[in-house]
Protein backbone atom coordinates (compact mmCIF):
# COMPACT_ATOMS: atom_id res chain seq x y z
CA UNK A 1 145.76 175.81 180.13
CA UNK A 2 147.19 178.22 177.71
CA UNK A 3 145.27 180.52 175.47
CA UNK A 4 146.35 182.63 172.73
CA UNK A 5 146.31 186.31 173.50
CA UNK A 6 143.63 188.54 172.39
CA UNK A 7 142.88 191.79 172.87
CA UNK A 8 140.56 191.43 176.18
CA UNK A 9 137.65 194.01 176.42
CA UNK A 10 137.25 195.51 180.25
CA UNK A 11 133.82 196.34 181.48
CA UNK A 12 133.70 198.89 184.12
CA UNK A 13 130.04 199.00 186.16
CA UNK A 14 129.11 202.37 188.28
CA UNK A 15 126.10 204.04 189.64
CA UNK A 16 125.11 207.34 189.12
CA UNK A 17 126.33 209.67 191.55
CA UNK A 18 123.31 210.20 193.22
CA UNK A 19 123.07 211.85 196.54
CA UNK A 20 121.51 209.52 199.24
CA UNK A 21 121.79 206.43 196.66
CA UNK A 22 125.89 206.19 195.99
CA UNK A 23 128.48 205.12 198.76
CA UNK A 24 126.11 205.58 201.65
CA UNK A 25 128.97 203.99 203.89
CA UNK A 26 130.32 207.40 203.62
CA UNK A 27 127.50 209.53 204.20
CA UNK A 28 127.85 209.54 208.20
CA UNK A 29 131.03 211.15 207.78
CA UNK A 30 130.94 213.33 204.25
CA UNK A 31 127.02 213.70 203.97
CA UNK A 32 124.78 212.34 201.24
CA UNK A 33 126.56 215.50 198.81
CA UNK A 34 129.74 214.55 200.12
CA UNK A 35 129.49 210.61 199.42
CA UNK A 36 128.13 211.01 196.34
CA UNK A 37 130.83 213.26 195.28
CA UNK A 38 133.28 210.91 196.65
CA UNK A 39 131.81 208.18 194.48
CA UNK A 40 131.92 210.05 191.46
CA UNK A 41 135.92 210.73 192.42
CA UNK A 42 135.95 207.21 192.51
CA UNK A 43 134.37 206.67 189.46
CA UNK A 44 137.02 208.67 187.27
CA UNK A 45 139.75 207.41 189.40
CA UNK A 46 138.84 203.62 187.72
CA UNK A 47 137.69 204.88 184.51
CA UNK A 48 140.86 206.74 183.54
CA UNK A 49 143.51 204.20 184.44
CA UNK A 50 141.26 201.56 182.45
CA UNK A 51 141.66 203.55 179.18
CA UNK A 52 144.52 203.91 179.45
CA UNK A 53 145.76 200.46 180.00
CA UNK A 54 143.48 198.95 177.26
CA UNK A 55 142.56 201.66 175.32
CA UNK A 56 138.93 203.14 174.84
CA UNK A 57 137.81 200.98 172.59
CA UNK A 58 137.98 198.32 174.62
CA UNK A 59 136.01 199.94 177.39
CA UNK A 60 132.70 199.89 178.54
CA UNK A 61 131.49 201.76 181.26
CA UNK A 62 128.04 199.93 182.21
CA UNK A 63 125.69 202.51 183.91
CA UNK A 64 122.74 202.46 186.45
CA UNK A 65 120.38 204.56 188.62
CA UNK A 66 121.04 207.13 186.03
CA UNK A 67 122.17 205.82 182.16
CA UNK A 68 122.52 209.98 181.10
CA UNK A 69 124.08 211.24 184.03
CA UNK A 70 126.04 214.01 183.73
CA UNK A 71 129.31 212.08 185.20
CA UNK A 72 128.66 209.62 182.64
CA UNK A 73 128.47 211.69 179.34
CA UNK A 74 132.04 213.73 180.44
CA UNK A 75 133.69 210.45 181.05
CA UNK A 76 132.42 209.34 177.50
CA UNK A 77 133.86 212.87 176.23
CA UNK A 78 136.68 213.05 177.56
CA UNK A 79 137.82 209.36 177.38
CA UNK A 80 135.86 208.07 174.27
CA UNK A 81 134.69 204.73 175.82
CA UNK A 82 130.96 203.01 175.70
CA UNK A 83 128.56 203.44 177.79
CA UNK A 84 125.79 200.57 178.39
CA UNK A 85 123.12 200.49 180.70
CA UNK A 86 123.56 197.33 183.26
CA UNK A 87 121.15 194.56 182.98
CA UNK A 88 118.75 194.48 185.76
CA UNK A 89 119.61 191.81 189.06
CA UNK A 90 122.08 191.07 191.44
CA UNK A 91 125.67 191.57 191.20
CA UNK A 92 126.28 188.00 189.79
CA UNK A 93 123.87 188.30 186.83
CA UNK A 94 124.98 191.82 186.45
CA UNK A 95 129.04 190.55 185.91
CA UNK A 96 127.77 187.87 183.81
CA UNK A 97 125.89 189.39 181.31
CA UNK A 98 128.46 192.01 181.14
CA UNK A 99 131.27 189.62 180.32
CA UNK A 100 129.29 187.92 177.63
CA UNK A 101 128.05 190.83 175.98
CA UNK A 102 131.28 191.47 174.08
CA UNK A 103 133.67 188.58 171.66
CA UNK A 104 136.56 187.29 173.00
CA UNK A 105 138.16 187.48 176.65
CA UNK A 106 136.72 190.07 178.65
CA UNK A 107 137.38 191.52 182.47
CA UNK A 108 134.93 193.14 184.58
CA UNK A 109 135.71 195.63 187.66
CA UNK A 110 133.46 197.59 189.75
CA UNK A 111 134.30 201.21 190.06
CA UNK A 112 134.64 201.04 193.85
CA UNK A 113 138.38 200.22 193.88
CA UNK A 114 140.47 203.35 193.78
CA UNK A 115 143.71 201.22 194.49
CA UNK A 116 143.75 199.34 191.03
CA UNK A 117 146.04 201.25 188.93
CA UNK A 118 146.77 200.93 184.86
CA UNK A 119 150.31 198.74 185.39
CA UNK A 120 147.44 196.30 187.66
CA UNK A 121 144.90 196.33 184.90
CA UNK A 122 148.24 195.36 182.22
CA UNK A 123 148.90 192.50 184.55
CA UNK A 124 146.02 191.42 184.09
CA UNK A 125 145.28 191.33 181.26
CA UNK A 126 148.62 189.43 180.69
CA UNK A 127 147.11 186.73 183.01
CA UNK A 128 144.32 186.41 180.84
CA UNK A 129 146.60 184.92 177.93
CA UNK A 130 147.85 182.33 180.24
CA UNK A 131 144.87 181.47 182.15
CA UNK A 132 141.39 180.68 181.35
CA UNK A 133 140.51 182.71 184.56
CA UNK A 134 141.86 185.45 185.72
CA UNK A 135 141.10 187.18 189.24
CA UNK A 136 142.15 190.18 191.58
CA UNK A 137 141.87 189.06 194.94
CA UNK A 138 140.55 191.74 197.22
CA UNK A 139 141.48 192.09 200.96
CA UNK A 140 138.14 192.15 202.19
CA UNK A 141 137.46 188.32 200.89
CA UNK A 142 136.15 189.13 197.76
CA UNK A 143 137.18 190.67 194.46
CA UNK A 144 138.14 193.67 191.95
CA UNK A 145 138.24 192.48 189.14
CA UNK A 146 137.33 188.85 187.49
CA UNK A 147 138.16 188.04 183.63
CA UNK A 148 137.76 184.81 181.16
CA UNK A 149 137.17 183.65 177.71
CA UNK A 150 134.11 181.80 177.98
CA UNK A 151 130.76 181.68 179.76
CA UNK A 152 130.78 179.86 183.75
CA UNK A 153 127.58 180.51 185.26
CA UNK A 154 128.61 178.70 188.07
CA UNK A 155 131.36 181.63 188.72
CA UNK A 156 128.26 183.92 189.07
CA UNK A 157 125.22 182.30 190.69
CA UNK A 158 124.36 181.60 194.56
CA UNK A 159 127.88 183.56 195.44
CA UNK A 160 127.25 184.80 198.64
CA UNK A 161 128.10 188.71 197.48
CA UNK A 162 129.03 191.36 199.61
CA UNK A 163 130.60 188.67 202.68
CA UNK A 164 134.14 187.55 203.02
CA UNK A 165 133.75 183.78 201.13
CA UNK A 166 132.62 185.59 198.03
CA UNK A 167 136.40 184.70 197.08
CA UNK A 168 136.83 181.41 198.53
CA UNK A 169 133.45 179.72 197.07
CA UNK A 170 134.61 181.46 193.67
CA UNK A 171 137.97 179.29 193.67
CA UNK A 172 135.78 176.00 195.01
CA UNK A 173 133.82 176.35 191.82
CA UNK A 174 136.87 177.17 189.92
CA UNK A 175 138.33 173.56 191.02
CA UNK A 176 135.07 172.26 190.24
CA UNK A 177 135.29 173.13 186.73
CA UNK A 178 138.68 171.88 186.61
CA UNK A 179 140.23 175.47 186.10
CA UNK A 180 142.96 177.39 186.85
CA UNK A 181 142.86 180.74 187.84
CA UNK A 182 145.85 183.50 187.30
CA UNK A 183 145.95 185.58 190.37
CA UNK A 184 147.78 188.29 190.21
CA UNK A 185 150.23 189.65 193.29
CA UNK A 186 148.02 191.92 193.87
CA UNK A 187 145.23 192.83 196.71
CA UNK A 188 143.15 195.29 195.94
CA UNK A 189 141.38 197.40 198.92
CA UNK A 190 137.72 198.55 198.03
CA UNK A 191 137.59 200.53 200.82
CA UNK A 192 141.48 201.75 201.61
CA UNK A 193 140.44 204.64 204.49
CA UNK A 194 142.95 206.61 203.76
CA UNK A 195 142.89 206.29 199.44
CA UNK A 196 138.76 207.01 200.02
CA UNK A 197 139.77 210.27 202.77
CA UNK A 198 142.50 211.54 199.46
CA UNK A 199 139.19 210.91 197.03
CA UNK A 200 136.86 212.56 198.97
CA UNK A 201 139.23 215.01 200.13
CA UNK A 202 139.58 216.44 196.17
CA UNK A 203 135.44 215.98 195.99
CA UNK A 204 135.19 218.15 198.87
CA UNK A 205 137.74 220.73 197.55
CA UNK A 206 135.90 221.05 194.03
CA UNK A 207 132.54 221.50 196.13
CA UNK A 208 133.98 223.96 198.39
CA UNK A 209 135.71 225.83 195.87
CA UNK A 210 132.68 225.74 193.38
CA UNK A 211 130.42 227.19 196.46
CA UNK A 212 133.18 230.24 197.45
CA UNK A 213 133.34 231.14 193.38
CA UNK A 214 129.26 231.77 193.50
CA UNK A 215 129.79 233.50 196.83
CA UNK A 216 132.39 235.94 196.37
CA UNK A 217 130.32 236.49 192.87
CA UNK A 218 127.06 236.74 194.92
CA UNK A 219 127.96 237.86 197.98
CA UNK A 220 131.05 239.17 198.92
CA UNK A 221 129.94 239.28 202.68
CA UNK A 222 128.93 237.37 205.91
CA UNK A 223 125.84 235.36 205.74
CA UNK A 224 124.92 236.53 208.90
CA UNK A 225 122.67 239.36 208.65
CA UNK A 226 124.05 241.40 211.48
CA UNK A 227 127.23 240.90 210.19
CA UNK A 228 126.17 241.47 206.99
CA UNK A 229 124.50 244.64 207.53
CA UNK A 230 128.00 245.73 209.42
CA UNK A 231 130.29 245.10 206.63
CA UNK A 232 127.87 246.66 204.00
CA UNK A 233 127.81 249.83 205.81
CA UNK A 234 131.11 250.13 206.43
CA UNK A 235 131.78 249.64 202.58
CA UNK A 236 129.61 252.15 201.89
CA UNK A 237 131.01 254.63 204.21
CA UNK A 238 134.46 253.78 202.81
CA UNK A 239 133.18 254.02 198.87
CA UNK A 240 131.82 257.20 199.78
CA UNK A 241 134.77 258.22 201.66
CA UNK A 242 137.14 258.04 198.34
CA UNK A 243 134.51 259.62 195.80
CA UNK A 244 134.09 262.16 198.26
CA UNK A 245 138.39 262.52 198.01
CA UNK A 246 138.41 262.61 194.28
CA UNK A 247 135.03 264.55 193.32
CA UNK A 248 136.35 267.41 195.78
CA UNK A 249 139.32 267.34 193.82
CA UNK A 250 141.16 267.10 197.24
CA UNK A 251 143.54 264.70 195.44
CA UNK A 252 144.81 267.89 193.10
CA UNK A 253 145.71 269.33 196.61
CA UNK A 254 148.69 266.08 197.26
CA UNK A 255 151.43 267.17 194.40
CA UNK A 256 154.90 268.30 194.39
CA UNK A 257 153.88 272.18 193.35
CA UNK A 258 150.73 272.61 195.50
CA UNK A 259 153.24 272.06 198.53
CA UNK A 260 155.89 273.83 197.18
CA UNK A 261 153.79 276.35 196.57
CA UNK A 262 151.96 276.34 200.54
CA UNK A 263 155.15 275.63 202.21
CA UNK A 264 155.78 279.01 203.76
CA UNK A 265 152.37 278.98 204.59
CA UNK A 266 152.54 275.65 206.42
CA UNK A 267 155.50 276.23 208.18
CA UNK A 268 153.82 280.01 209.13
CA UNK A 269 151.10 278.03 210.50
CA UNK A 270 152.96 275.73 212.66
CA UNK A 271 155.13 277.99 214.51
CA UNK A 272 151.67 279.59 215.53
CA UNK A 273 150.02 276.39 216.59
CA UNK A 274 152.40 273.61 216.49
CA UNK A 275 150.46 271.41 218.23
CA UNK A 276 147.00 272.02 216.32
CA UNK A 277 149.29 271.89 212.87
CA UNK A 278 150.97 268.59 214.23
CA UNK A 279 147.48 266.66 214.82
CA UNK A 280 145.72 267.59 211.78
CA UNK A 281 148.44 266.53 209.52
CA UNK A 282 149.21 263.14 212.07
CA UNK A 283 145.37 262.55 211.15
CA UNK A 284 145.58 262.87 207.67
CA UNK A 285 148.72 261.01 207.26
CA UNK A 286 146.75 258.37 209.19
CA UNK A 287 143.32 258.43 207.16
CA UNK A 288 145.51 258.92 203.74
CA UNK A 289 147.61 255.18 204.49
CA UNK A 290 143.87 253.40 206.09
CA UNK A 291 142.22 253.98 202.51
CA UNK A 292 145.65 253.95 200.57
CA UNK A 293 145.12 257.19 199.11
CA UNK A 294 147.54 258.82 197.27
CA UNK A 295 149.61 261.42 198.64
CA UNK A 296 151.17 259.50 201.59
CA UNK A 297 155.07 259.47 199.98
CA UNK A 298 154.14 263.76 199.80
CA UNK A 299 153.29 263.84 203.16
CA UNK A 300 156.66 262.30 204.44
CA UNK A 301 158.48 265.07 202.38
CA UNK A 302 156.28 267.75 203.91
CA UNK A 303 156.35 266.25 207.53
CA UNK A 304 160.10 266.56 207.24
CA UNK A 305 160.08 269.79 206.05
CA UNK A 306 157.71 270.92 208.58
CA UNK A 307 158.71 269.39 211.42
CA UNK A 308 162.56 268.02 210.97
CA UNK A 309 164.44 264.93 211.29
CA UNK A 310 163.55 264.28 215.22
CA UNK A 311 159.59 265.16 215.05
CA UNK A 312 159.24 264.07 211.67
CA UNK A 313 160.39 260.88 212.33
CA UNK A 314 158.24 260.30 215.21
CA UNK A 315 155.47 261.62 214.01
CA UNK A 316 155.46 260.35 210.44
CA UNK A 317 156.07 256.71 211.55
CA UNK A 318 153.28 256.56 213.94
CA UNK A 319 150.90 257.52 211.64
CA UNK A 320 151.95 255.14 208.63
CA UNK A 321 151.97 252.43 210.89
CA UNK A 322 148.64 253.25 212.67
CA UNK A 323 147.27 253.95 209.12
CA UNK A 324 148.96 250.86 208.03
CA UNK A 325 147.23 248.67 210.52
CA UNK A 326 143.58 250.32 210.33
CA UNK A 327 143.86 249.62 206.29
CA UNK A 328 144.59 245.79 207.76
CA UNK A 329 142.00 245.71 210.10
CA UNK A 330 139.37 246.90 207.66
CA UNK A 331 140.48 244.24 204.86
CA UNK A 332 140.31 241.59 207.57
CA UNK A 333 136.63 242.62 208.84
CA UNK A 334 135.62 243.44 205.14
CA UNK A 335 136.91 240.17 203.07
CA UNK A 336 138.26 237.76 205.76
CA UNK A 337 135.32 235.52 205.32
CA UNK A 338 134.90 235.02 201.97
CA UNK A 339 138.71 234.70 201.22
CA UNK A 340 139.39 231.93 203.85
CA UNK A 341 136.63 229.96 202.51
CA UNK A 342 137.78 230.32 198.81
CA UNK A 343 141.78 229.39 199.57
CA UNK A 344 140.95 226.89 202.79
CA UNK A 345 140.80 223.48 201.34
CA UNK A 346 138.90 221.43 204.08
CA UNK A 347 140.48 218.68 206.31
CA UNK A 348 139.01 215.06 204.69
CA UNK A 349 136.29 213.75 207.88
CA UNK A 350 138.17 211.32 209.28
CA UNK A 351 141.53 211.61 208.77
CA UNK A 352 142.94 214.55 212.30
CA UNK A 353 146.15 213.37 211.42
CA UNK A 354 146.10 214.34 207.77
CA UNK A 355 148.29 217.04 207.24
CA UNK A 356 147.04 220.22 204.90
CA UNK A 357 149.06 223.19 203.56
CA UNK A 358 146.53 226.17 203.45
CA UNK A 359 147.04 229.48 202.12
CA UNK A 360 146.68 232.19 204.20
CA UNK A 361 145.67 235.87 202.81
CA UNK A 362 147.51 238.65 204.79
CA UNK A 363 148.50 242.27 204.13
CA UNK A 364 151.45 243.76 204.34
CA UNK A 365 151.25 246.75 206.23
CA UNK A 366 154.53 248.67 203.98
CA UNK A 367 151.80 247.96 201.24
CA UNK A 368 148.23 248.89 202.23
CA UNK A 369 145.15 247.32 201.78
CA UNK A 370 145.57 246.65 197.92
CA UNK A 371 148.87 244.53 197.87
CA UNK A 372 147.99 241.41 199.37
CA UNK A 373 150.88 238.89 200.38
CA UNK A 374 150.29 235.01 200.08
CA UNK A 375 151.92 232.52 202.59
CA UNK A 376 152.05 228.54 202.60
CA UNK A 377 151.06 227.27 206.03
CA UNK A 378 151.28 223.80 206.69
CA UNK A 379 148.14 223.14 209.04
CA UNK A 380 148.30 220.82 212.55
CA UNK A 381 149.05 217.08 212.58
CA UNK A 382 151.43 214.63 210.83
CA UNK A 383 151.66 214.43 207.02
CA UNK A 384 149.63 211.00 206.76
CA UNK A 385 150.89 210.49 202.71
């Protein structure tokens, strides 16, 4: 049977995102947050290749649980399709009166099959100006997608939904009718593990990142209120440590002239007590590079002055690097916690073998405490795309 083409009108159903109420296959794994998150991945992953392949005015996206979801109102937004809300009953009378609410040929898909792509939806639709029928055959016995011309209740009513003849009793009406059905070479996985781990992977993410944004603006510390009370003393000490080295006006002390100007006096001070005159400035040098203070590049030039190449050397290059690593150390205790959970994507439930590259926040010890150095690390396990 051949029909002339017409512009066919695709009618995309989806729940509300609603935690506890949307993909609770997934909730064992990814939590009633996580699954609904997941689904609402899921959602825009169908939504967007559909306008795109028909354009949005010839999509509806038919809503329930929640009509004026959130979800719902940026997809309309952003995409400029319809929204409906679904007509109350099972799945059957749900495709039905979805198909018939429109002129013309018409397609309806459920939102729960991340594989379909645009080029799928195209073929499709081309189908549908050959055939009366069209249908994409799903691998789990049923179908994504189902499209016609006219009404065939028997298509819809007393199909065994959700089991694997939902396909096979659909083509026994079909031949009942005396209808052919375009089938596309296409089979389309509702439930692909590793296309739902990728979706709920990038749900995760945006939660995870969302959650270290309001921490690091909240609370740039350990929830744990030992730790907590730990790191906000030691920032205090620290904060009070450089006011103390500016209100002083100790950092008027660390220029070219002011040494210039004490150098006899230094060097008269350490050939009286070299050993006194050799600690005090080893600790400064030291507390100087730990709160990267400036004055550290002056203090090489005076601790080869005062104490030449040999000494100097020694001395100077323990202390940077002991100062160096305490300004480390303190970074790490202070921020580790909130930074790894803001650039840490999280491995997908699910999936050990998935492969994730991380970023990893270190600090240079040349550098100090302010200049921190990024990394890519690609995390255990085989790349699984």
């Amino acid at each position: 049977m051949h029909v002339k083409l017409a512009a066919p009108h695709l009618h995309l159903l989806a729940k509300a995102p609603l935690p506890g109420q949307a993909k609770t296959r997934l909730i064992p794994c990814l939590g009633a947050e996580g699954a609904a998150e997941a689904h609402a991945a899921m959602v825009r992953n169908c939504v967007a290749p559909g306008c795109e392949a028909l354009g949005a005015e010839n999509v509806t996206l038919w809503t329930s649980l929640d009509p004026h979801h959130p979800l719902f109102l940026e997809l309309q937004a952003q995409h400029g399709m319809a929204l409906a809300a679904q007509e109350q009953g099972d799945v059957g009378r749900r495709v039905r009166h979805a198909l018939n609410s429109t002129d013309g040929p018409a397609m309806v898909m459920g939102t729960d099959c991340p594989s379909i792509t645009s080029a799928m939806l195209k073929r499709c639709r081309a189908a549908l100006s050959t055939f009366a029928v069209v249908i994409l055959p799903a691998e789990d016995g049923g179908y994504g997608l189902i499209g016609s011309h006219q009404d065939h209740p028997s298509l819809f009513e007393d199909i065994p939904w959700g089991t694997e003849q939902v396909l096979s009793v659909t083509q026994a009406r079909l031949a009942a009718l005396g209808l052919e059905a375009g089938l596309p070479r296409y089979h389309v996985g509702h439930r692909p593990p590793r296309r739902l781990a990728a979706l709920a992977a990038v749900a995760s993410r945006q939660r995870v990142r969302k959650r270290s944004v309001l921490a690091l603006s909240t609370n740039t510390f350990s929830k744990e209120p030992a730790m907590n009370r730990q790191r906000l003393l030691m920032f205090a000490l620290l904060l009070l440590a450089v006011i103390g080295f500016y209100v002083s006006g100790a950092h008027t002390f660390f220029t070219l002239d002011t040494l210039q100007a004490y150098r006899s006096d230094f060097q008269a001070a350490f050939q009286q007590s070299p050993w006194q005159v050799a600690g005090i400035f080893f600790a400064v040098y030291v507390a100087m590079a730990a709160l990267s203070l400036p004055g550290a590049s002056l203090l090489t030039l005076l601790g080869g002055a005062l104490f030449g190449l040999g000494w100097g050397l020694v001395i100077i290059s323990f202390a940077s690097a002991i100062g160096a690593t305490l300004a480390f150390l303190l970074s790490r205790f202070l921020f580790r916690q909130p930074i790894e959970t803001t650039l840490s994507p999280p491995v997908p439930h699910g999936e050990p073998g998935r492969r994730e590259r991380w970023r990893v926040l270190s600090v240079h010890p040349a550098f100090g405490a302010h200049f921190p150095v990024f990394h890519d690390q690609p995390g255990d396990g085989a790349n699984a795309d």
